[in-house]
C-alpha atoms as a PDB file:
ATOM      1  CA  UNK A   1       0.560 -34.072  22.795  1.00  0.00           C
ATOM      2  CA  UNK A   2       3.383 -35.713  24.402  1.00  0.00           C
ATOM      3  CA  UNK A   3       6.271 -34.376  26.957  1.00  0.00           C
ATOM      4  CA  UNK A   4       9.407 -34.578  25.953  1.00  0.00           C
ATOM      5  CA  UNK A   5      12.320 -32.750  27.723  1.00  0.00           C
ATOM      6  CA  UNK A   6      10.147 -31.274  30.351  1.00  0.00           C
ATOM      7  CA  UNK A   7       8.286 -29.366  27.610  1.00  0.00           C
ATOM      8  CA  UNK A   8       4.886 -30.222  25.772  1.00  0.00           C
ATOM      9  CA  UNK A   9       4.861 -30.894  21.603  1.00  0.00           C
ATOM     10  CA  UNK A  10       2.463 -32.085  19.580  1.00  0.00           C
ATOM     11  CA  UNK A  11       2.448 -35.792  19.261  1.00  0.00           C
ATOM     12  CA  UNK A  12       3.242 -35.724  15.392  1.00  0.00           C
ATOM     13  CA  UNK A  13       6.469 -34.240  16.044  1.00  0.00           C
ATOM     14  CA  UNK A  14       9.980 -35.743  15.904  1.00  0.00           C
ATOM     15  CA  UNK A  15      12.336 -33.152  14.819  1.00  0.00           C
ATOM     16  CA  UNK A  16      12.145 -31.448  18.398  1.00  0.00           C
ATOM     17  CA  UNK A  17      11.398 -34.824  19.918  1.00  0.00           C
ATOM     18  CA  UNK A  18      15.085 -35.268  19.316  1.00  0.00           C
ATOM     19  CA  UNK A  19      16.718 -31.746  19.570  1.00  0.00           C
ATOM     20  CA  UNK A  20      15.459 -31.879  22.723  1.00  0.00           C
ATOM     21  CA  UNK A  21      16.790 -34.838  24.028  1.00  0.00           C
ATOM     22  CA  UNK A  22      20.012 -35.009  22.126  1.00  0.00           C
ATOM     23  CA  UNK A  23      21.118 -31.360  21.693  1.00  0.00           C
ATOM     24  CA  UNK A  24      19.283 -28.887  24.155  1.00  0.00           C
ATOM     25  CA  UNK A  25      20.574 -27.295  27.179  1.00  0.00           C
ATOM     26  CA  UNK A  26      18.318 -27.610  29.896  1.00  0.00           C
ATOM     27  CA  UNK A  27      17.274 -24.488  32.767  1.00  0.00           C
ATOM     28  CA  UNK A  28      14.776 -25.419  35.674  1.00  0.00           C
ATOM     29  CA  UNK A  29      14.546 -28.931  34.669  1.00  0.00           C
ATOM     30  CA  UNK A  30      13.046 -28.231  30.799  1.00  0.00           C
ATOM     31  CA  UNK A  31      15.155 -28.551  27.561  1.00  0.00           C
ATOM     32  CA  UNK A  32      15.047 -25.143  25.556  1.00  0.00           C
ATOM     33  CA  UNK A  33      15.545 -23.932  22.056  1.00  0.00           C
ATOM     34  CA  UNK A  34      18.451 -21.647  20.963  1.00  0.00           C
ATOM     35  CA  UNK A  35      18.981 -20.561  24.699  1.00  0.00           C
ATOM     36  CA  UNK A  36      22.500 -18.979  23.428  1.00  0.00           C
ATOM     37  CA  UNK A  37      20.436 -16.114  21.567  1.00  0.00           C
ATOM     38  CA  UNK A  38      18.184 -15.486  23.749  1.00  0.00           C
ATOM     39  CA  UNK A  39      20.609 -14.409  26.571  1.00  0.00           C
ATOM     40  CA  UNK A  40      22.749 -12.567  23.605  1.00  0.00           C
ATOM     41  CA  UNK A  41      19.629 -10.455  22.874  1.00  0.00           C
ATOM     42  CA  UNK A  42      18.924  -9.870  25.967  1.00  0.00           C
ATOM     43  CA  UNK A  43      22.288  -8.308  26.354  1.00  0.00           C
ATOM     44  CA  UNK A  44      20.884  -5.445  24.405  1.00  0.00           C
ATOM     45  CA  UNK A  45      17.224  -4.934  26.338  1.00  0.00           C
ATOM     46  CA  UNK A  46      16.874  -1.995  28.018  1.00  0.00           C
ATOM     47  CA  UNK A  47      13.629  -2.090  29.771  1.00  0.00           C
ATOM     48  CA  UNK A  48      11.982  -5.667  31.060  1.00  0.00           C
ATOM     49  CA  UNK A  49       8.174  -4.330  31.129  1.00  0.00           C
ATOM     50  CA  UNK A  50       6.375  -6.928  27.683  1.00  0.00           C
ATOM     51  CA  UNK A  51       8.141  -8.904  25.417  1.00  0.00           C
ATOM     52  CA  UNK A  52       6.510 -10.228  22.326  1.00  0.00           C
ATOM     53  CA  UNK A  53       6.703 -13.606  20.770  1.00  0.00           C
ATOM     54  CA  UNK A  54       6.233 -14.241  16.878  1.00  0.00           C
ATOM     55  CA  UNK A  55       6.005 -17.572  15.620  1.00  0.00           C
ATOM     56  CA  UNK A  56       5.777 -19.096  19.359  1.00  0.00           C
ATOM     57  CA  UNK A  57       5.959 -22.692  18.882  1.00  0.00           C
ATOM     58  CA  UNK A  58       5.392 -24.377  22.127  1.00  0.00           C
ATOM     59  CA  UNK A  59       6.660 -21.459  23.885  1.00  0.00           C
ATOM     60  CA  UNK A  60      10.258 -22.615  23.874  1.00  0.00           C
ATOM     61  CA  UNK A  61      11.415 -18.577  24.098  1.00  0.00           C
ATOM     62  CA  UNK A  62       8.037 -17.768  25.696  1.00  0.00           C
ATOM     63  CA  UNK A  63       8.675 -19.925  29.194  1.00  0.00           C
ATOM     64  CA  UNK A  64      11.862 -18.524  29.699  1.00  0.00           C
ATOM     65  CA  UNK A  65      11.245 -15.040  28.234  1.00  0.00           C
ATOM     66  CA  UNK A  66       8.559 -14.854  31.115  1.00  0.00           C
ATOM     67  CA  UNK A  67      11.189 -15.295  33.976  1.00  0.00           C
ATOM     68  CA  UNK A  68      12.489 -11.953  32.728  1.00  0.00           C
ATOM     69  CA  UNK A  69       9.371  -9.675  31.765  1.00  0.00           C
ATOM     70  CA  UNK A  70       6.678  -8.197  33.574  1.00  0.00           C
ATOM     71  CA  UNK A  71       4.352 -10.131  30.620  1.00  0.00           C
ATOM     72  CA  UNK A  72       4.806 -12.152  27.190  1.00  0.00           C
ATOM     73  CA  UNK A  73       2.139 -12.039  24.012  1.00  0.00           C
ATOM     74  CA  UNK A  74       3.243 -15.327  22.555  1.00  0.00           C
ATOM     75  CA  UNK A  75       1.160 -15.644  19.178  1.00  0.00           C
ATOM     76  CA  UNK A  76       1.164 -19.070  17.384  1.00  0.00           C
ATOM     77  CA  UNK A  77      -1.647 -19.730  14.943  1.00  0.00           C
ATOM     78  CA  UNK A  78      -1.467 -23.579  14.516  1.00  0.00           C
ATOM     79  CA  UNK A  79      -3.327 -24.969  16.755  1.00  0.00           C
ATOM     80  CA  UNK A  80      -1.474 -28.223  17.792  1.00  0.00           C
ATOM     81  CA  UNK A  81       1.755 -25.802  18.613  1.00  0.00           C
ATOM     82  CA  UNK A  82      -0.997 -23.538  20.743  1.00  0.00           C
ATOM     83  CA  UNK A  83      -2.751 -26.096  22.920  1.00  0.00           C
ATOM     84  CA  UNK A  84       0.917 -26.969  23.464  1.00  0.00           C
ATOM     85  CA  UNK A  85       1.998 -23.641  24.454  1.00  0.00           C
ATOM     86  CA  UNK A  86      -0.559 -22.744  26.846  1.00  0.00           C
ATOM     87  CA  UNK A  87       0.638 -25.548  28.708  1.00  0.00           C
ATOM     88  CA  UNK A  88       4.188 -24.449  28.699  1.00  0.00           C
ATOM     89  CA  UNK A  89       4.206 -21.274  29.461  1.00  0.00           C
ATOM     90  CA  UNK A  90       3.036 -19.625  33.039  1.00  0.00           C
ATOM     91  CA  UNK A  91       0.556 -17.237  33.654  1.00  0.00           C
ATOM     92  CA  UNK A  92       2.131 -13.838  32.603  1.00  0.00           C
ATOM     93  CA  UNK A  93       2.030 -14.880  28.670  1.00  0.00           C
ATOM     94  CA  UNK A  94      -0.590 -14.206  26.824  1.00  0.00           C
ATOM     95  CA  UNK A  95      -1.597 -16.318  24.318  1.00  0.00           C
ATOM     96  CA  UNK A  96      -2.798 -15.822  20.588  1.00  0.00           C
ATOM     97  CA  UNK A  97      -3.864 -17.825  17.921  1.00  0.00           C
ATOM     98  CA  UNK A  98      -3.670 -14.989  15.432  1.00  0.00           C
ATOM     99  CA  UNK A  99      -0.978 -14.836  12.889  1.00  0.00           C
ATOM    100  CA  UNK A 100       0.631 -11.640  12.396  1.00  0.00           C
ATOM    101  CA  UNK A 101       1.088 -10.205   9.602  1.00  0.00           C
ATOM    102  CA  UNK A 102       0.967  -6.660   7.470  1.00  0.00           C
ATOM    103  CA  UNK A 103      -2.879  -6.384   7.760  1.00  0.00           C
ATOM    104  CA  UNK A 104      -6.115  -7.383   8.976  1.00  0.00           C
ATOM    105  CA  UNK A 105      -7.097 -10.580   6.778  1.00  0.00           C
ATOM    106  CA  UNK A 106      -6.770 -14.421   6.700  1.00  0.00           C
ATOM    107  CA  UNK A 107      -3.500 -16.348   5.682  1.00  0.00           C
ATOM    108  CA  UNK A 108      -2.832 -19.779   4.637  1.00  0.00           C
ATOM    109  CA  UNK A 109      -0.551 -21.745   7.302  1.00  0.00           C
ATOM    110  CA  UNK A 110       1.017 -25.407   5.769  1.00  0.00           C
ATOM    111  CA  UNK A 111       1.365 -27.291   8.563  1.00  0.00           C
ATOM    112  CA  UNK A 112       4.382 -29.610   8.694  1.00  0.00           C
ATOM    113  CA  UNK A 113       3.524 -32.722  11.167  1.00  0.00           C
ATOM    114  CA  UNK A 114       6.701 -34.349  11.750  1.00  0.00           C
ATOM    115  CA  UNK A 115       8.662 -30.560  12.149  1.00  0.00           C
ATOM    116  CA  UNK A 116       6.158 -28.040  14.226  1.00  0.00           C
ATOM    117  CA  UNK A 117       8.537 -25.654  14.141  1.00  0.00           C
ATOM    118  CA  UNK A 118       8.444 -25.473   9.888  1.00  0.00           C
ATOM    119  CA  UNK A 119       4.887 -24.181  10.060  1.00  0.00           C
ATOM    120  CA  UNK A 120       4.736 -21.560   7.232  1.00  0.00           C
ATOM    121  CA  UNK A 121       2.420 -19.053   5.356  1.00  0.00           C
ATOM    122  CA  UNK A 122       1.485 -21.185   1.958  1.00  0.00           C
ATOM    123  CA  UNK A 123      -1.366 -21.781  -0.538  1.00  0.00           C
ATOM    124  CA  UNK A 124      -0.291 -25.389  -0.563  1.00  0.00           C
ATOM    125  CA  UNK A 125      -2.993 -28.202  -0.750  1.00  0.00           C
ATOM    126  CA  UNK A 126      -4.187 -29.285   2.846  1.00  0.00           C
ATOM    127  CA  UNK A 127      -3.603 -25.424   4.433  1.00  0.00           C
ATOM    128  CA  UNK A 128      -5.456 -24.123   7.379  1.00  0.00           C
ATOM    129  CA  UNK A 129      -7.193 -20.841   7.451  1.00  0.00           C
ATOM    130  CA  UNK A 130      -6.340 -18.938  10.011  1.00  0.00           C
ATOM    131  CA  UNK A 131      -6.930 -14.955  10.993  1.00  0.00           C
ATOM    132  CA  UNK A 132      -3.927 -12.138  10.444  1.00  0.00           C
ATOM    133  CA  UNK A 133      -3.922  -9.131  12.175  1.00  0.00           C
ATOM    134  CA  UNK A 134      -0.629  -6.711  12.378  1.00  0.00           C
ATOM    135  CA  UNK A 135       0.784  -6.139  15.857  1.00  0.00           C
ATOM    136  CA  UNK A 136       0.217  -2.184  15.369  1.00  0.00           C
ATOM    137  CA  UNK A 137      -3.459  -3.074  15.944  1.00  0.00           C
ATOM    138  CA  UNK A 138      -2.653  -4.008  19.481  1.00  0.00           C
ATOM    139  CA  UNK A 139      -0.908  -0.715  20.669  1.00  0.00           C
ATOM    140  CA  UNK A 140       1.354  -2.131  22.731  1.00  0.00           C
ATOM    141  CA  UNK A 141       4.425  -1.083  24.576  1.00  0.00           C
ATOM    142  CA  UNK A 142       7.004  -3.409  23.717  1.00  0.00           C
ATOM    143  CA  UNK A 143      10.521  -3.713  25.044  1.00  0.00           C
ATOM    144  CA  UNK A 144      11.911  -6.835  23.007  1.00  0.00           C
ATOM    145  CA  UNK A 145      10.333  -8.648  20.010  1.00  0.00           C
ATOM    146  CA  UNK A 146      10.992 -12.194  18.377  1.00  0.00           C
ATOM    147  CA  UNK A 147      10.175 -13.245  15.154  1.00  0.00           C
ATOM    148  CA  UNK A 148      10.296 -16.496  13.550  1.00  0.00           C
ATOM    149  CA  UNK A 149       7.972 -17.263  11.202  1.00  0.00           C
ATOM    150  CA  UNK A 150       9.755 -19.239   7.945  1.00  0.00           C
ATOM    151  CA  UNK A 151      10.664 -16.506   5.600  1.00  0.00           C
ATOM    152  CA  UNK A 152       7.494 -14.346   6.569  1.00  0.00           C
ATOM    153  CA  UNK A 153       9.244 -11.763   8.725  1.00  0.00           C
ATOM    154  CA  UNK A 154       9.233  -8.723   6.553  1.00  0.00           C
ATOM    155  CA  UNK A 155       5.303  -8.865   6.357  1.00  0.00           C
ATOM    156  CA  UNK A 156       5.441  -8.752  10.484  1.00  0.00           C
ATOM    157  CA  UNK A 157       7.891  -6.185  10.876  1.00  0.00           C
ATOM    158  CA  UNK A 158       5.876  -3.864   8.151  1.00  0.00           C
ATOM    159  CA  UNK A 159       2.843  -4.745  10.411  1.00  0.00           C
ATOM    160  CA  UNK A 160       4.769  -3.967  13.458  1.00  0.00           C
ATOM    161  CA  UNK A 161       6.455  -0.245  11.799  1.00  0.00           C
ATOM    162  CA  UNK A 162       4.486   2.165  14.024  1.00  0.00           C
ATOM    163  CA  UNK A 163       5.097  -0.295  17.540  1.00  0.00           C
ATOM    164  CA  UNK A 164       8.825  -0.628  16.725  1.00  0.00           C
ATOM    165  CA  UNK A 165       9.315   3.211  15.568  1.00  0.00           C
ATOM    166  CA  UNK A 166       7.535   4.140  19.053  1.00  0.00           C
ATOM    167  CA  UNK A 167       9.140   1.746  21.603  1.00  0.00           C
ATOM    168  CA  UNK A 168      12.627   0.922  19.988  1.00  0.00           C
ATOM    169  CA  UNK A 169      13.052  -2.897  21.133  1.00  0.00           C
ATOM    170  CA  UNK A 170      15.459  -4.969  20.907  1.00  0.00           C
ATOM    171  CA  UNK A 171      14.497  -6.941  17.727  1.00  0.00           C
ATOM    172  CA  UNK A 172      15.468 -10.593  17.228  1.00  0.00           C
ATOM    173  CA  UNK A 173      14.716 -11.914  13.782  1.00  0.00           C
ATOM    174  CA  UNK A 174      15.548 -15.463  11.979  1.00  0.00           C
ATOM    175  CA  UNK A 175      16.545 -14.178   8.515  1.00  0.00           C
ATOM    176  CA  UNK A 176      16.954 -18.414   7.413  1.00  0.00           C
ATOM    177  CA  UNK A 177      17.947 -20.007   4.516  1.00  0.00           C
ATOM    178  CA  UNK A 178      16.998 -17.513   1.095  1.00  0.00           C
ATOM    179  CA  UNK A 179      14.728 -20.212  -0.226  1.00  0.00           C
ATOM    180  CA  UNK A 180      12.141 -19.329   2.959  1.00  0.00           C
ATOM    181  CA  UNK A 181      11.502 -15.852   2.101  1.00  0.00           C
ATOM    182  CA  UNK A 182      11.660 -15.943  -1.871  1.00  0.00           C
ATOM    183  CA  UNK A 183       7.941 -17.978  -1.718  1.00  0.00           C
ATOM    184  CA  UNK A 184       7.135 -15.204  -0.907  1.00  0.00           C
ATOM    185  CA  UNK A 185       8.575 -13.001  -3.931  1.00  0.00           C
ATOM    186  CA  UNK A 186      10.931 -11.245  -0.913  1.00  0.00           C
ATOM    187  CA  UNK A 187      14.676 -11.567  -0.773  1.00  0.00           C
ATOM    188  CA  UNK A 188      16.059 -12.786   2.331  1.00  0.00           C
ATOM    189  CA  UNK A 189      17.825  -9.704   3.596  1.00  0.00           C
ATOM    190  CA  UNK A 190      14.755  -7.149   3.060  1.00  0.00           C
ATOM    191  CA  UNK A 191      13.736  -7.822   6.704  1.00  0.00           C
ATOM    192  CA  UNK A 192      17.556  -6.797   8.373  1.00  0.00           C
ATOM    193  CA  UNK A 193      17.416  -3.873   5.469  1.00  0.00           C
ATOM    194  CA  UNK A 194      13.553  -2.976   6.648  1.00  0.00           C
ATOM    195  CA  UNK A 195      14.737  -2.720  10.421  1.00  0.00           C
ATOM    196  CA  UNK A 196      17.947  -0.713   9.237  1.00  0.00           C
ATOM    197  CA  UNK A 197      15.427   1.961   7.236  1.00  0.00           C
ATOM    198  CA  UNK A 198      13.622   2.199  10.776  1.00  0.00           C
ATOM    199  CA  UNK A 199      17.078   3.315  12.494  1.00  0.00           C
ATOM    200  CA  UNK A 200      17.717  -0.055  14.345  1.00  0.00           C
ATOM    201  CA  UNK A 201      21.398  -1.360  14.231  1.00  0.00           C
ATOM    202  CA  UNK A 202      22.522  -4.909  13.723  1.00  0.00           C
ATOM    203  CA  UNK A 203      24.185  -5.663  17.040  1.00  0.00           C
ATOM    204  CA  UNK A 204      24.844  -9.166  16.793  1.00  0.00           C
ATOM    205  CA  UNK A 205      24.046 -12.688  14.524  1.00  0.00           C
ATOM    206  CA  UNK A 206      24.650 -16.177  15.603  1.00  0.00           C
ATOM    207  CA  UNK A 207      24.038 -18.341  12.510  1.00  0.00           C
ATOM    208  CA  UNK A 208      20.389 -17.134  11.081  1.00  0.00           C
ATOM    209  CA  UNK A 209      19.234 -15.409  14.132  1.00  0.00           C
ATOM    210  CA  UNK A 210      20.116 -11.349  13.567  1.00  0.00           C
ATOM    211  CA  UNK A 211      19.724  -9.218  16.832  1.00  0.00           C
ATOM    212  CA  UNK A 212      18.917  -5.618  15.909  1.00  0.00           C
ATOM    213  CA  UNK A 213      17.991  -2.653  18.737  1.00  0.00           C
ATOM    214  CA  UNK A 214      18.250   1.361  18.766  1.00  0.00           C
ATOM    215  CA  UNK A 215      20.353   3.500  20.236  1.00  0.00           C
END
């Protein structure tokens, strides 16, 4: 791994080797990753107890998400992103190497080399098998939850139904490009109209990030 920015990535990477120097803001002497939405979700947070982290990266969201909550569960099954994570993130996130998903099972990731963050559910040639589990099976309490996972957000939130219906978080989704969610045989705005079935109410968007909480 290699440190670029202040923060850790895996030494194939060079897509966030350059966001990070070139277009990042930087807080507490580390670059950071869509910082705008993060403080535009948070806007809409009502309590500041456990946030929870989908598709965690290096912990870009994670570091900065644990200035402001009691605890993090930042869960990022490749395992290049992970070993980064852990050291990026302090001691109040918990860390993960399960995907989530719908159910209990195993999932295919494709890992991208040059672009960690493009890491994606696929039965490509040269996948990893890694373990799924939904967040439901963890019980938590959860005041805010991000998900970015490459078109694979509807099978988290559907995995998540019982968590969000109980603790009403804010909800921060990346609802990207159609193309990411149709492998998948989903359309791309079944997630926003999943959350919307559950009561939630689109608050805000800034390009393919959709902020969603309760009333």
């Amino acid at each position: 791994m290699k440190q670029i920015a202040g923060v850790w990535i895996p030494d194939s990477d060079d897509h966030f080797h350059i966001y990070l120097n070139r277009e990042s803001t930087w807080i507490n002497g580390k670059g950071t990753y869509h910082y705008d939405r993060l403080l535009k979700a948070l806007q809409y947070t009502k309590g500041f107890d456990t946030a929870v982290d989908v598709g965690a990266h290096v912990g870009l969201w994670s570091m900065h998400l644990a200035e402001r909550f009691n605890q993090v569960w930042a869960f990022e099954p490749n395992w290049d992103n992970y070993e980064c994570l852990k050291k990026n993130v302090p001691s109040n996130v918990i860390t993960e190497t399960f995907a989530l998903g719908a159910i209990h099972g195993e999932l295919k990731l494709n890992c991208i080399g040059d672009n960690s963050g493009k890491t994606h559910v696929s039965d490509a040639p040269m996948t990893n098998t890694v373990l799924s589990r939904p967040l439901d099976y963890y019980d938590l309490n959860i005041d805010f939850l991000k998900i970015d996972v490459e078109g694979y957000e509807l099978l988290v939130l559907r995995g998540a139904a019982e968590t969000l219906m109980r603790c009403k978080p804010t909800v921060v989704i990346e609802d990207g490009p159609p193309e990411l969610a149709a492998r998948y045989g989903i359309d791309s705005r079944e997630a926003s109209k999943f959350l919307k079935s559950l009561g939630a109410t689109q608050q805000a968007n800034i390009r393919h990030d959709y902020i969603f909480s309760w009333d």
